[in-house]
N, C-alpha and C. Protein backbone atom coordinates (compact mmCIF):
# COMPACT_ATOMS: atom_id res chain seq x y z
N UNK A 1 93.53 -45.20 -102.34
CA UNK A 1 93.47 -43.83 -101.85
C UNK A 1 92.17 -43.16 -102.28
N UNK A 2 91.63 -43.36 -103.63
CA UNK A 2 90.94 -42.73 -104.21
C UNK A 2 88.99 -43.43 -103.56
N UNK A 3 89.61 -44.90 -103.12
CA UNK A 3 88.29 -45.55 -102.40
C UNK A 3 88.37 -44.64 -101.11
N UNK A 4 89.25 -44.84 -100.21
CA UNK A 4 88.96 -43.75 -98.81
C UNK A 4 88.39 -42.91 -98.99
N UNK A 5 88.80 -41.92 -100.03
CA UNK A 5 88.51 -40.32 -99.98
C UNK A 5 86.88 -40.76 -100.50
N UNK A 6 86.50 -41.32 -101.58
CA UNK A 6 85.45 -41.78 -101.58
C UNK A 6 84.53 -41.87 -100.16
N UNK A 7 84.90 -42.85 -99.91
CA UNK A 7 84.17 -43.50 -98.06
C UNK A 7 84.34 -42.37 -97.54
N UNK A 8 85.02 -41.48 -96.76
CA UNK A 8 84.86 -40.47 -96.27
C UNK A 8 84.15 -39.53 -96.95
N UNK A 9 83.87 -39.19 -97.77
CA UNK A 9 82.71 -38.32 -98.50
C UNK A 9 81.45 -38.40 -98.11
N UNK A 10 81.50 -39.98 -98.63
CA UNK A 10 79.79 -40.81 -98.15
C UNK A 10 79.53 -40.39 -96.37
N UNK A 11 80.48 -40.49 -95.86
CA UNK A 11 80.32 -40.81 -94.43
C UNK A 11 79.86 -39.52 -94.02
N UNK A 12 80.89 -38.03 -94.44
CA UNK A 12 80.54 -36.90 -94.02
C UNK A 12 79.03 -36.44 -94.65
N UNK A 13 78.85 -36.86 -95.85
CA UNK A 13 77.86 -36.68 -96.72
C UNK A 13 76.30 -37.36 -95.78
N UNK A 14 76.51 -38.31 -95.33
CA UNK A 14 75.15 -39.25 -94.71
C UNK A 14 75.60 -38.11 -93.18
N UNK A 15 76.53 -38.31 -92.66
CA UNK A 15 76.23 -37.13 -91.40
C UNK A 15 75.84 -35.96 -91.14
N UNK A 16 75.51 -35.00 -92.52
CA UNK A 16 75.66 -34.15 -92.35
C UNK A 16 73.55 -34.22 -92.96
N UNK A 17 73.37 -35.29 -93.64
CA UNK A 17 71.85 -35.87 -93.97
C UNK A 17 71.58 -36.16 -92.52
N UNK A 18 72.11 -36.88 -91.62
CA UNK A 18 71.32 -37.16 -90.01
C UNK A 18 70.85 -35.98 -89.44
N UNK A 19 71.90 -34.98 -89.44
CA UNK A 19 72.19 -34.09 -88.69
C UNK A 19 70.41 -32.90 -89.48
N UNK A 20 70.86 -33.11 -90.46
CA UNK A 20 69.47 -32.06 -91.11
C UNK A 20 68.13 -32.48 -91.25
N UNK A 21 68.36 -34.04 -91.28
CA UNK A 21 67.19 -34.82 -90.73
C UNK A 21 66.71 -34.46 -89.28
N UNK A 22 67.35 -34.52 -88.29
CA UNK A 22 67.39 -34.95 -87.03
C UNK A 22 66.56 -33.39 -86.58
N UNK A 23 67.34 -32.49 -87.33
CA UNK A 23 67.26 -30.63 -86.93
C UNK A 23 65.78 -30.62 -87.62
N UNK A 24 65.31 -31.53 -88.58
CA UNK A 24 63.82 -30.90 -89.50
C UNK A 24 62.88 -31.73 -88.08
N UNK A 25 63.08 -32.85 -87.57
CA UNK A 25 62.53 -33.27 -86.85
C UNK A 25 62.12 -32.60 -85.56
N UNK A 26 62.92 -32.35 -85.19
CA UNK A 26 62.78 -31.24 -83.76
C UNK A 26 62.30 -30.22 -84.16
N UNK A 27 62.48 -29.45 -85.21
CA UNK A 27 61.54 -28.11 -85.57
C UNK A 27 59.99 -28.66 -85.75
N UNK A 28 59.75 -29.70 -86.49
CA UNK A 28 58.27 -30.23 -86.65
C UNK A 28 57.56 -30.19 -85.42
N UNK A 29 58.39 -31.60 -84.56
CA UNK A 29 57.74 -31.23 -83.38
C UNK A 29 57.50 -30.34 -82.53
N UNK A 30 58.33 -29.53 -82.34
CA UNK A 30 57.96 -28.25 -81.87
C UNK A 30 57.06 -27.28 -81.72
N UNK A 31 57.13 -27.46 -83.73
CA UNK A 31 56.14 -26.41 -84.29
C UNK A 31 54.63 -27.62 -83.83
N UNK A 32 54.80 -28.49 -83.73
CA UNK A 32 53.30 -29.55 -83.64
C UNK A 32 53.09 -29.27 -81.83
N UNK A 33 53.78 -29.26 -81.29
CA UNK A 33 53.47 -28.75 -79.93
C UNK A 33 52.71 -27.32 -79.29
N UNK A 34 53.81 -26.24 -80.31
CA UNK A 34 53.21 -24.98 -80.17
C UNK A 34 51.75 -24.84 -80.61
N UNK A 35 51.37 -25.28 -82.02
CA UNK A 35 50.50 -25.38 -82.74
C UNK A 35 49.19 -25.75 -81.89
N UNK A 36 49.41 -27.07 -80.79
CA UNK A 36 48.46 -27.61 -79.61
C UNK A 36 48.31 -26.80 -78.57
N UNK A 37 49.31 -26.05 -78.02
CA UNK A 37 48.90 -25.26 -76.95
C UNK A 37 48.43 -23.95 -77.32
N UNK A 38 48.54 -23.26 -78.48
CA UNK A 38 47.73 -22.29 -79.25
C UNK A 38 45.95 -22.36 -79.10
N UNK A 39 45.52 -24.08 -79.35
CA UNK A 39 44.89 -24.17 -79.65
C UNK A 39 43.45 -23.68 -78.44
N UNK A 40 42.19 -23.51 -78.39
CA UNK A 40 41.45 -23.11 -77.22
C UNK A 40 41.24 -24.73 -76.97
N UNK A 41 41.01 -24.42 -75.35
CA UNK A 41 40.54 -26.18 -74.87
C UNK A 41 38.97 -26.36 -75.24
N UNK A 42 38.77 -27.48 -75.67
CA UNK A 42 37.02 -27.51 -75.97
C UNK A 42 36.40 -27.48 -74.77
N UNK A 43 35.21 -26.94 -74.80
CA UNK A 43 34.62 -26.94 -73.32
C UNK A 43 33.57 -28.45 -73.33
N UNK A 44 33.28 -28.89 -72.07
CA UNK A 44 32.48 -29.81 -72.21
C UNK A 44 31.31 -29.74 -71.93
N UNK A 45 30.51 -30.31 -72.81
CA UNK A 45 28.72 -30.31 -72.86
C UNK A 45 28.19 -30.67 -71.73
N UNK A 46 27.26 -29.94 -71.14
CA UNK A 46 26.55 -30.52 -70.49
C UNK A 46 25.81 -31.81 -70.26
N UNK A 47 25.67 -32.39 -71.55
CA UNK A 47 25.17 -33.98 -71.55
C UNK A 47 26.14 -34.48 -71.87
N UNK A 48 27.52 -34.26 -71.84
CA UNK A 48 28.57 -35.22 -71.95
C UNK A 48 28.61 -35.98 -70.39
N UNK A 49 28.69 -37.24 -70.47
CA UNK A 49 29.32 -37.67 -68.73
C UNK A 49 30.27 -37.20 -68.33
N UNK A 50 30.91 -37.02 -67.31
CA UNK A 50 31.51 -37.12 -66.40
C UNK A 50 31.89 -37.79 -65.53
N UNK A 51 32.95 -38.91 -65.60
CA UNK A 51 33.54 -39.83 -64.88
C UNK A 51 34.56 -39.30 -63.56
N UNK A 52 33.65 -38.92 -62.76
CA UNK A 52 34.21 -38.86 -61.65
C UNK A 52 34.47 -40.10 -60.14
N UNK A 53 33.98 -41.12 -60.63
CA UNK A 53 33.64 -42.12 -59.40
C UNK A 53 35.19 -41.97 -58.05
N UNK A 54 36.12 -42.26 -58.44
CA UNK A 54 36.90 -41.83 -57.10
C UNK A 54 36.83 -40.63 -56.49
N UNK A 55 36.59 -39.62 -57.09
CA UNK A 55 36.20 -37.95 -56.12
C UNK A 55 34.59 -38.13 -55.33
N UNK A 56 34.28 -39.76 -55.65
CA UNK A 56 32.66 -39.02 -54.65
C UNK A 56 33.04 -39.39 -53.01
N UNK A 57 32.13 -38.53 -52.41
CA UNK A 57 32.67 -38.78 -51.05
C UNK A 57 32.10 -40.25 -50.33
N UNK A 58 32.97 -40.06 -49.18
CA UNK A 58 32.74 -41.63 -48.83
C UNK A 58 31.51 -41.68 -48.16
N UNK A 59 30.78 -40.92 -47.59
CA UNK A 59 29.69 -41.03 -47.18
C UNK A 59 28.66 -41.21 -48.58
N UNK A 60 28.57 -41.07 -49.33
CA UNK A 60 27.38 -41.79 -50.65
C UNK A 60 27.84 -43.45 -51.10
N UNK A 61 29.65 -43.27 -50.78
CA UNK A 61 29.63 -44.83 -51.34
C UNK A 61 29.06 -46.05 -50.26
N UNK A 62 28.50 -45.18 -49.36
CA UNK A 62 28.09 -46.34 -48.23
C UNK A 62 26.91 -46.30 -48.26
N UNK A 63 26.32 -47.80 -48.11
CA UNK A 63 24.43 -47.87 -48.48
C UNK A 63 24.01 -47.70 -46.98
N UNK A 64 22.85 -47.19 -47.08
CA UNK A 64 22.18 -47.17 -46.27
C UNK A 64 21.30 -48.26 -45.47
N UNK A 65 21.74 -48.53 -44.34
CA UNK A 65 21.42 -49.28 -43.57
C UNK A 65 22.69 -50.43 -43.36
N UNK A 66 23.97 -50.12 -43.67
CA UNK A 66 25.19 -50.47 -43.46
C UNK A 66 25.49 -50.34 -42.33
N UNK A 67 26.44 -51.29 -41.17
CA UNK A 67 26.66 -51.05 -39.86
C UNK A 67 28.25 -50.76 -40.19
N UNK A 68 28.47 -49.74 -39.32
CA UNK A 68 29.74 -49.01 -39.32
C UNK A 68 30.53 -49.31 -37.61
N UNK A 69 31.60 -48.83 -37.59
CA UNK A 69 32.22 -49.03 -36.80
C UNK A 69 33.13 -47.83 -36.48
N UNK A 70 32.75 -46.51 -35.56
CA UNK A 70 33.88 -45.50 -35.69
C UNK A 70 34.69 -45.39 -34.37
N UNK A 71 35.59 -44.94 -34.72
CA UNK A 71 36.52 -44.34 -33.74
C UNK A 71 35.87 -43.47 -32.97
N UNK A 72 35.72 -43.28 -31.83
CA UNK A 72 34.87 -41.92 -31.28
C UNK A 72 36.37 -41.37 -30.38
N UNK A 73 36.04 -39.76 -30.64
CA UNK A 73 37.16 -39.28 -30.03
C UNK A 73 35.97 -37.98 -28.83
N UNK A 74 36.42 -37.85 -28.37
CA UNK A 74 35.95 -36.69 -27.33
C UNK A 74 36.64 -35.46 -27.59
N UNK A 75 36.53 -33.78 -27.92
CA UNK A 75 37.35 -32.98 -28.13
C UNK A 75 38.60 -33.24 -28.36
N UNK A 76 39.16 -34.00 -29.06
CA UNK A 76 40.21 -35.00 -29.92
C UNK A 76 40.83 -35.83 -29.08
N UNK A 77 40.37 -36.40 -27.87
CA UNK A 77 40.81 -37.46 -26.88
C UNK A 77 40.14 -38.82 -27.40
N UNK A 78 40.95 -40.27 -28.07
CA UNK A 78 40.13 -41.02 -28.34
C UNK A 78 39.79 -41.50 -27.19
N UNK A 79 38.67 -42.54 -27.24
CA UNK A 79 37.65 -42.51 -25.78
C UNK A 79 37.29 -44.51 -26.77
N UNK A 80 37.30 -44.78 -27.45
CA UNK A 80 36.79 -46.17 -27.97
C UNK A 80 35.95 -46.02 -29.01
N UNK A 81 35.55 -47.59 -29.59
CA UNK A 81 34.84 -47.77 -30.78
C UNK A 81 33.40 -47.86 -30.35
N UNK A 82 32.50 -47.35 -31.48
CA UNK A 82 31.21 -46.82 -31.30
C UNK A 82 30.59 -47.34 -32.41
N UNK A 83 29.33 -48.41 -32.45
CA UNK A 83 28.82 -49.07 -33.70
C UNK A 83 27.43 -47.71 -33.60
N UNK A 84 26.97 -47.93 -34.99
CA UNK A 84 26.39 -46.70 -36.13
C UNK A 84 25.72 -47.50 -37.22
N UNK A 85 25.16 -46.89 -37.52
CA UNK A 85 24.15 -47.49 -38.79
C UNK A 85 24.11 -46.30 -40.14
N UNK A 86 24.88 -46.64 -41.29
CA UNK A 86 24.46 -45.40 -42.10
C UNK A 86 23.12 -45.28 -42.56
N UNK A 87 22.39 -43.92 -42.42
CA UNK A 87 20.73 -43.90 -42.76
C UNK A 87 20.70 -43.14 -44.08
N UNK A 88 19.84 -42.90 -44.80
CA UNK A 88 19.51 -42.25 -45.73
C UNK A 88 19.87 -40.45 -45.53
N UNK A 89 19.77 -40.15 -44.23
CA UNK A 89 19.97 -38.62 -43.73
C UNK A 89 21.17 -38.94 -43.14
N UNK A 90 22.24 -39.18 -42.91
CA UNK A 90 23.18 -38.95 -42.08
C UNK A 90 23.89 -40.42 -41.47
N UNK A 91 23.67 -40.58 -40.26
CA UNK A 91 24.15 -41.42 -39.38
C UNK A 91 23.16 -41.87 -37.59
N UNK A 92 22.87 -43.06 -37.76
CA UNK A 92 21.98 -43.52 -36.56
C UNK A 92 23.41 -43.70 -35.71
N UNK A 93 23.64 -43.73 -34.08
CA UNK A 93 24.27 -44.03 -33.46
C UNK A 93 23.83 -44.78 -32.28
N UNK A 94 24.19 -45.86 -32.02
CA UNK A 94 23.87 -46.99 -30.96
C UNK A 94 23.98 -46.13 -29.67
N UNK A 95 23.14 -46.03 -29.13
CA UNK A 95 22.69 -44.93 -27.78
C UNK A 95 23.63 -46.16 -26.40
N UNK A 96 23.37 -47.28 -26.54
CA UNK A 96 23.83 -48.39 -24.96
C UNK A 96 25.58 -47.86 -25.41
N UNK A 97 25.81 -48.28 -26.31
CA UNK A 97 27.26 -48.10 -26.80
C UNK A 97 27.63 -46.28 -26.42
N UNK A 98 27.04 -45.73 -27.02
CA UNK A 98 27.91 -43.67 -27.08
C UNK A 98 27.43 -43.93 -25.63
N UNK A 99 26.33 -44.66 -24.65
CA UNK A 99 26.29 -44.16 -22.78
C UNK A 99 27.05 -44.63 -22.43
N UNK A 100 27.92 -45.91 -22.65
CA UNK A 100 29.08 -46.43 -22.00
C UNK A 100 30.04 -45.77 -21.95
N UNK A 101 30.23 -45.59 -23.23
CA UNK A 101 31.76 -44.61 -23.67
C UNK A 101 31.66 -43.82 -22.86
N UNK A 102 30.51 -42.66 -22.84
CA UNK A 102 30.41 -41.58 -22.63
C UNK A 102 30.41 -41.23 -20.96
N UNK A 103 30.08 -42.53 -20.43
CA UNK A 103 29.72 -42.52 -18.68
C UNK A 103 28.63 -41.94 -18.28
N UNK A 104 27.46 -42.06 -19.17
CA UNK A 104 26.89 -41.16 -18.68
C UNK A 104 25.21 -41.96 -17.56
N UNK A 105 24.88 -41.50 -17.03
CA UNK A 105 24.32 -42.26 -15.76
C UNK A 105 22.53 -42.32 -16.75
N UNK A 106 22.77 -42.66 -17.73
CA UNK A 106 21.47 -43.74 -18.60
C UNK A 106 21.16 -44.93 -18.88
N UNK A 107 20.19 -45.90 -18.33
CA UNK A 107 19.95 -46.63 -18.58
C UNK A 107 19.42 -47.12 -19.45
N UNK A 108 19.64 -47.96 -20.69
CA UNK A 108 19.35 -48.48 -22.07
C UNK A 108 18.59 -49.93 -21.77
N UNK A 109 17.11 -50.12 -22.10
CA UNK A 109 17.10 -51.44 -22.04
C UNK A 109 16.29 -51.49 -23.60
N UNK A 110 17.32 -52.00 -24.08
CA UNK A 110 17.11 -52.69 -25.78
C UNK A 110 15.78 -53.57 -25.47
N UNK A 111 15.55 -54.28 -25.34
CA UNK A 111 14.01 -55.08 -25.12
C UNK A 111 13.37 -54.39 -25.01
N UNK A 112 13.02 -53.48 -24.49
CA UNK A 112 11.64 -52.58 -23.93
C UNK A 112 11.64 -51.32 -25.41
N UNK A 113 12.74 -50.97 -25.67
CA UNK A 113 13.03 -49.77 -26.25
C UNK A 113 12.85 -48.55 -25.62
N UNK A 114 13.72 -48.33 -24.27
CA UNK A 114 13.18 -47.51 -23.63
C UNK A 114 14.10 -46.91 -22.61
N UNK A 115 14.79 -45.88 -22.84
CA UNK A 115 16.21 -45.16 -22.06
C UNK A 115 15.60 -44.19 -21.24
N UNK A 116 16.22 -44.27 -19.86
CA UNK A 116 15.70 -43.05 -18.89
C UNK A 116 17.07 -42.87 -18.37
N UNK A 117 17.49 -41.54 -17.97
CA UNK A 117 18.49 -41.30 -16.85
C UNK A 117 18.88 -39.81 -16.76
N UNK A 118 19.72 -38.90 -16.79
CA UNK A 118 20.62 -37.63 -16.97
C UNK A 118 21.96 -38.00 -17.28
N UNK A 119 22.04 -36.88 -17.83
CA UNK A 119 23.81 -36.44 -17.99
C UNK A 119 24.38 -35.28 -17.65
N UNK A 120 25.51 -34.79 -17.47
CA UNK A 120 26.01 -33.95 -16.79
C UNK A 120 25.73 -33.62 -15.47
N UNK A 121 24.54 -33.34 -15.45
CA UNK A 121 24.10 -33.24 -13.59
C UNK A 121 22.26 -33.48 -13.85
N UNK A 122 21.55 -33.53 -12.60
CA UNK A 122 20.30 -34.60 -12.33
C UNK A 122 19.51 -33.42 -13.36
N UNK A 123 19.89 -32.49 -13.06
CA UNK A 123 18.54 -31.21 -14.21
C UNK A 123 18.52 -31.96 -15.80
N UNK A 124 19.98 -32.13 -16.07
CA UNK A 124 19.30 -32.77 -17.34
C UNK A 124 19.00 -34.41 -17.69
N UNK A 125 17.70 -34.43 -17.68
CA UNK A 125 16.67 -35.60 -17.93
C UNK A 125 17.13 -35.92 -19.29
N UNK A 126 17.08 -37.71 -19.63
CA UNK A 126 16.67 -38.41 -20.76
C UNK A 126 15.78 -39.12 -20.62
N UNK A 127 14.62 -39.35 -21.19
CA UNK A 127 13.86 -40.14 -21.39
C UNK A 127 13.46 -40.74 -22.89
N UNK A 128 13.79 -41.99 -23.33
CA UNK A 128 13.02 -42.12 -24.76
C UNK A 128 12.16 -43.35 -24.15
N UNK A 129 11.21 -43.14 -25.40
CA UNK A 129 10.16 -44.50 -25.23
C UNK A 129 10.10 -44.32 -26.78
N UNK A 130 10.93 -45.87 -27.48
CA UNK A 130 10.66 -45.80 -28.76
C UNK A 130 9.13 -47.05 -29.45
N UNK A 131 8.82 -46.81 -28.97
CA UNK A 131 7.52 -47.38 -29.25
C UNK A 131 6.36 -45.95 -29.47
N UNK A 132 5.52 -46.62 -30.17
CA UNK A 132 4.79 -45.56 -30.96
C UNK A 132 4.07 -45.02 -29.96
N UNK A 133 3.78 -43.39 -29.97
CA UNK A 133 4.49 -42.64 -30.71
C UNK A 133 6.14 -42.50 -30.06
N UNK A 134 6.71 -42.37 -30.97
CA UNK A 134 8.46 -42.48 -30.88
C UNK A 134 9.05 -41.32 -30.02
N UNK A 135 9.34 -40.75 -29.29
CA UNK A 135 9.51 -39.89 -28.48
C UNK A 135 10.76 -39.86 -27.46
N UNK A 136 11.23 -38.73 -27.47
CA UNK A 136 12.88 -38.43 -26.62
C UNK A 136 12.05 -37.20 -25.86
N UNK A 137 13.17 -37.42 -24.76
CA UNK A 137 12.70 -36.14 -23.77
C UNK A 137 13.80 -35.85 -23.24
N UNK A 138 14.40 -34.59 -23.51
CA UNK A 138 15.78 -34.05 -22.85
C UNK A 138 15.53 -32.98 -22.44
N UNK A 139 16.15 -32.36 -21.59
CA UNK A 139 15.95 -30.33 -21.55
C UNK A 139 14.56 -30.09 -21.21
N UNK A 140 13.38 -30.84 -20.70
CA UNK A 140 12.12 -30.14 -20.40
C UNK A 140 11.30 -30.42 -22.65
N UNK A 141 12.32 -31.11 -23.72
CA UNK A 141 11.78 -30.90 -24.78
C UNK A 141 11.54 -32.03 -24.93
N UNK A 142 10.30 -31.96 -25.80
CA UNK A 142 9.49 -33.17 -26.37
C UNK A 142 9.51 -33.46 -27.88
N UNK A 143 10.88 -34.85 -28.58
CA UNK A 143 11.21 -34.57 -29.69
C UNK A 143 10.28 -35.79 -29.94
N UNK A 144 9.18 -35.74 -30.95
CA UNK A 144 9.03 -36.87 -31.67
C UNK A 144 9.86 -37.75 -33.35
N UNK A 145 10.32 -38.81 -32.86
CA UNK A 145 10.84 -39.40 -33.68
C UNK A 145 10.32 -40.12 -35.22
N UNK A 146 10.85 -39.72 -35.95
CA UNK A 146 10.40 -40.95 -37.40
C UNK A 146 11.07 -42.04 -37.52
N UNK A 147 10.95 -43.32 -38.12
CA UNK A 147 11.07 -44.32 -38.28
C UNK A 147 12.75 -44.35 -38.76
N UNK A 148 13.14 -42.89 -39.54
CA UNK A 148 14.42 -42.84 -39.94
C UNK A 148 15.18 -42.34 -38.93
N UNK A 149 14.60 -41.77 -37.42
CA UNK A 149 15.39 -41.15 -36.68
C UNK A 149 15.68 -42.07 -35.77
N UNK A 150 15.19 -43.01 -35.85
CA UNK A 150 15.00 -44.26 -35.10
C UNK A 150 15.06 -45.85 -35.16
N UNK A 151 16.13 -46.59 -34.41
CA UNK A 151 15.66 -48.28 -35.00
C UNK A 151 16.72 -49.03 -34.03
N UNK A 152 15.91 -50.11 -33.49
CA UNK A 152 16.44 -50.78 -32.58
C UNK A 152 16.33 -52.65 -33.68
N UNK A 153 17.72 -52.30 -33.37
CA UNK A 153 18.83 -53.82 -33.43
C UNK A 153 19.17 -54.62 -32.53
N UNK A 154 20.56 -54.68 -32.36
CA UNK A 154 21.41 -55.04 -31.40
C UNK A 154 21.40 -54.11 -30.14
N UNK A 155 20.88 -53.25 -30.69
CA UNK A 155 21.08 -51.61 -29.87
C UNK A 155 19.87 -50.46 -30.33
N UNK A 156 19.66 -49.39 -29.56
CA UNK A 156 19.11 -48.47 -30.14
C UNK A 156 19.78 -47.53 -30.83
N UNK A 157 19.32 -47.68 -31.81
CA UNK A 157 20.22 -46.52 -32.75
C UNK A 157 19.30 -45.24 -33.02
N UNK A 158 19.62 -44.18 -32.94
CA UNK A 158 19.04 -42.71 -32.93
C UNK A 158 20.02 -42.01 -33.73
N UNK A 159 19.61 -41.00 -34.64
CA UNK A 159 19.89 -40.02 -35.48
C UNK A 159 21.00 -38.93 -34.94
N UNK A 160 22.29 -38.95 -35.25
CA UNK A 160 23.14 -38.32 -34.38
C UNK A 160 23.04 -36.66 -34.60
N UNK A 161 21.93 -36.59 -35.52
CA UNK A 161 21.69 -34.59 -35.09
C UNK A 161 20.40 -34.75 -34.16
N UNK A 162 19.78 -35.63 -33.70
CA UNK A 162 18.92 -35.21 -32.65
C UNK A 162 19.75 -35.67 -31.21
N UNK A 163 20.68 -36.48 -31.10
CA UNK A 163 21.87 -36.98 -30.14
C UNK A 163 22.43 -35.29 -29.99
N UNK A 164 22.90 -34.76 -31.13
CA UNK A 164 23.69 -33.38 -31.15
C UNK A 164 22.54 -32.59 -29.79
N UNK A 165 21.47 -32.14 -30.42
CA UNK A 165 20.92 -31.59 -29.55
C UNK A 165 20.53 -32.02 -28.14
N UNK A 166 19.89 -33.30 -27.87
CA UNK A 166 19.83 -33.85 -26.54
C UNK A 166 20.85 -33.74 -25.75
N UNK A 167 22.65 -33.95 -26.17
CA UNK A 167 23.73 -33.73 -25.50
C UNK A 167 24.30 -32.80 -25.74
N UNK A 168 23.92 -31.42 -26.29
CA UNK A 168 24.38 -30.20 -26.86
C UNK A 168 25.98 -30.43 -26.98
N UNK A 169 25.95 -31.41 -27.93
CA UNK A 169 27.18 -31.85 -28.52
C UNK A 169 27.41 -31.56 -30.06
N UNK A 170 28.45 -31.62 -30.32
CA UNK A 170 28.87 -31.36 -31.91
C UNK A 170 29.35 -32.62 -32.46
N UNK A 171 28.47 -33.36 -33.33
CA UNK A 171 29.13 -34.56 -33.56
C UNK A 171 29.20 -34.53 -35.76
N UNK A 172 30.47 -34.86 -35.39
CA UNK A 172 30.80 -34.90 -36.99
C UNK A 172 31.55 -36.37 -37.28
N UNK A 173 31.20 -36.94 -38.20
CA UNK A 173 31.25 -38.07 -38.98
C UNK A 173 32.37 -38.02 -40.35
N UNK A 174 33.25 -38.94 -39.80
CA UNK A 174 34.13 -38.92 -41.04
C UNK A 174 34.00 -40.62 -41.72
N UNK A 175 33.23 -40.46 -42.80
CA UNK A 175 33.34 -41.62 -42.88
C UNK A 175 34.60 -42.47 -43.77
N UNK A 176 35.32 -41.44 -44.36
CA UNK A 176 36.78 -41.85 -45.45
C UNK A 176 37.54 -42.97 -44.11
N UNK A 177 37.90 -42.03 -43.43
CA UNK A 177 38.44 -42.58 -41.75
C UNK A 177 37.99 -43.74 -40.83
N UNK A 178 36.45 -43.55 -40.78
CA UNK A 178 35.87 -44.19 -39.82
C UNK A 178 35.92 -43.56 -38.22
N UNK A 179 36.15 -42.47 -38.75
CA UNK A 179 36.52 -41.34 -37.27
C UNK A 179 34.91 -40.57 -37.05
N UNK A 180 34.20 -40.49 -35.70
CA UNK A 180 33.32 -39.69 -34.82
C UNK A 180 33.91 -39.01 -34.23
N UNK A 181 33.85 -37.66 -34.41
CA UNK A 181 34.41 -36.79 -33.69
C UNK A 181 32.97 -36.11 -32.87
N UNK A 182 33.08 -35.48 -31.56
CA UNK A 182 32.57 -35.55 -30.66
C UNK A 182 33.29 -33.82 -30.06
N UNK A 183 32.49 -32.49 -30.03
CA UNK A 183 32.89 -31.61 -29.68
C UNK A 183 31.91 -30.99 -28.64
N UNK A 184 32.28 -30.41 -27.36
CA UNK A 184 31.63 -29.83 -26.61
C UNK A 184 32.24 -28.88 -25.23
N UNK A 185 31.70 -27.93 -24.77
CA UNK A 185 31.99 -27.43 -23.79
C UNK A 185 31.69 -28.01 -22.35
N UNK A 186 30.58 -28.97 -22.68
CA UNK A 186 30.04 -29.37 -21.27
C UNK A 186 31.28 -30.72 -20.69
N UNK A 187 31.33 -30.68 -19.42
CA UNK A 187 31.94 -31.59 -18.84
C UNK A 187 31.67 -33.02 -18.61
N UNK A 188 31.84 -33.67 -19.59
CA UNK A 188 31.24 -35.11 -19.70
C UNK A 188 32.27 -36.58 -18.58
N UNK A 189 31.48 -37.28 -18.07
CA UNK A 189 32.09 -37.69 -16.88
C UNK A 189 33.04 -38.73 -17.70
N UNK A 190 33.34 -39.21 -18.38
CA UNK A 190 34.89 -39.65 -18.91
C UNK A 190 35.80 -38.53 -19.01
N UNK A 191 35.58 -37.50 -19.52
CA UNK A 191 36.18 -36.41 -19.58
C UNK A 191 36.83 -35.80 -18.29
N UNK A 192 36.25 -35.95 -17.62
CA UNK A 192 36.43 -35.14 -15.85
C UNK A 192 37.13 -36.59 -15.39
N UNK A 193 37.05 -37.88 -15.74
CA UNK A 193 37.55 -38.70 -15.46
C UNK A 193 39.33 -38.98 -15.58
N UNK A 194 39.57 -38.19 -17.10
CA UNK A 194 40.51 -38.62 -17.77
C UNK A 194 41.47 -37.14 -16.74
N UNK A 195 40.48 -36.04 -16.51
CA UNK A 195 41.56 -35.05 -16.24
C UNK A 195 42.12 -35.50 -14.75
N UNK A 196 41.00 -36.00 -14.06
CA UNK A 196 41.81 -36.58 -13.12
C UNK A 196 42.98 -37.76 -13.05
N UNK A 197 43.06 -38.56 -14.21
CA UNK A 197 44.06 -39.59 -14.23
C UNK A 197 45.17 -38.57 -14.46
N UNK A 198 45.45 -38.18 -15.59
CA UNK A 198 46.25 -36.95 -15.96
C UNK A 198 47.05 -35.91 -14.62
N UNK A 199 46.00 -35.73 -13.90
CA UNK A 199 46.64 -34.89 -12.41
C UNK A 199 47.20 -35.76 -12.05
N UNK A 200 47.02 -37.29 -11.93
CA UNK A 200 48.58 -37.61 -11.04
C UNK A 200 49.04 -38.45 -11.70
N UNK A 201 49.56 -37.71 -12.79
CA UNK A 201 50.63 -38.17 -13.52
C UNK A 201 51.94 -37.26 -13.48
């Protein structure tokens, strides 16, 4: 009898040690938590690095002179794939390739380096002659080209902000995607094409 009452002593005695153990523990931490968020955040030095490599955008992780492959959409109608060259400024775009897509009544002959035709209607003229001096002719304007606005491959590739202006188009480049987006008011003959499939539907 006198061993039980014993053992039960010990037992209540060590539970009631967990229990005040257990309670000093949770106050510590607590107080070690509060104590951290009290604290001010250190600011960081200017010559400390900064490891940002996944936040850079995808247009720097691509080298220049890389051949790309985008989606081209027309005022968000996709229309087909469009090969591109990334340049040091932006994006070159294969001119035989965006006239196909695009329907537009220019003739590309890659050998010669040398595109003549219109788009939208006969007033507006293209002419390039990429041979020196490097030169586009759209609108009555006379753009001379640099070596970066310009380069024939497989294709002629041209600088898609002087493309912007020759086709008073809005062209934006996603390169995360691989999406060309393609914005404009003018009536481009795939475009007038597609509204007619659409009517007799």
């Amino acid at each position: 009898m006198i061993r039980i009452f014993t053992l039960g002593l010990l037992f209540l005695s060590s539970m009631s040690f967990a229990s005040a153990v257990q309670t000093a523990d949770v106050l510590r931490t607590l107080k070690a938590i509060q104590t951290k968020l009290n604290q001010p955040h250190p600011k960081v030095s200017a010559q400390q690095p900064v490891i940002a490599e996944h936040r850079q955008p995808a247009a720097q992780r691509i080298a220049a002179g890389e051949f790309l492959l985008f989606s081209l959409h027309l005022n968000g109608e996709y229309l087909g794939e469009a090969f591109a060259i990334k340049s040091e400024q932006g994006v070159l775009l294969g001119l035989s390739g965006l006239v196909e897509i695009l329907q537009l009544a220019i003739n590309v002959d890659i050998a010669n380096g040398t595109a003549s035709g219109w788009f939208i209607n006969e007033a507006n003229l293209f002419t390039l002659n990429a041979t020196e001096p490097k030169q586009l002719i759209f609108n009555n304007q006379v753009v001379t080209l640099s070596s970066q606005q310009l380069l024939i491959d497989d294709d002629i590739y041209i600088d898609a902000a002087v493309l912007q202006r020759a086709f008073s188009v809005a062209i934006i480049p996603d390169y995360a995607n691989l999406t060309l987006e393609l914005t404009t008011e003018q009536l481009f003959p795939v475009a007038a094409q597609q509204q007619r499939q659409k009517a007799f539907v």
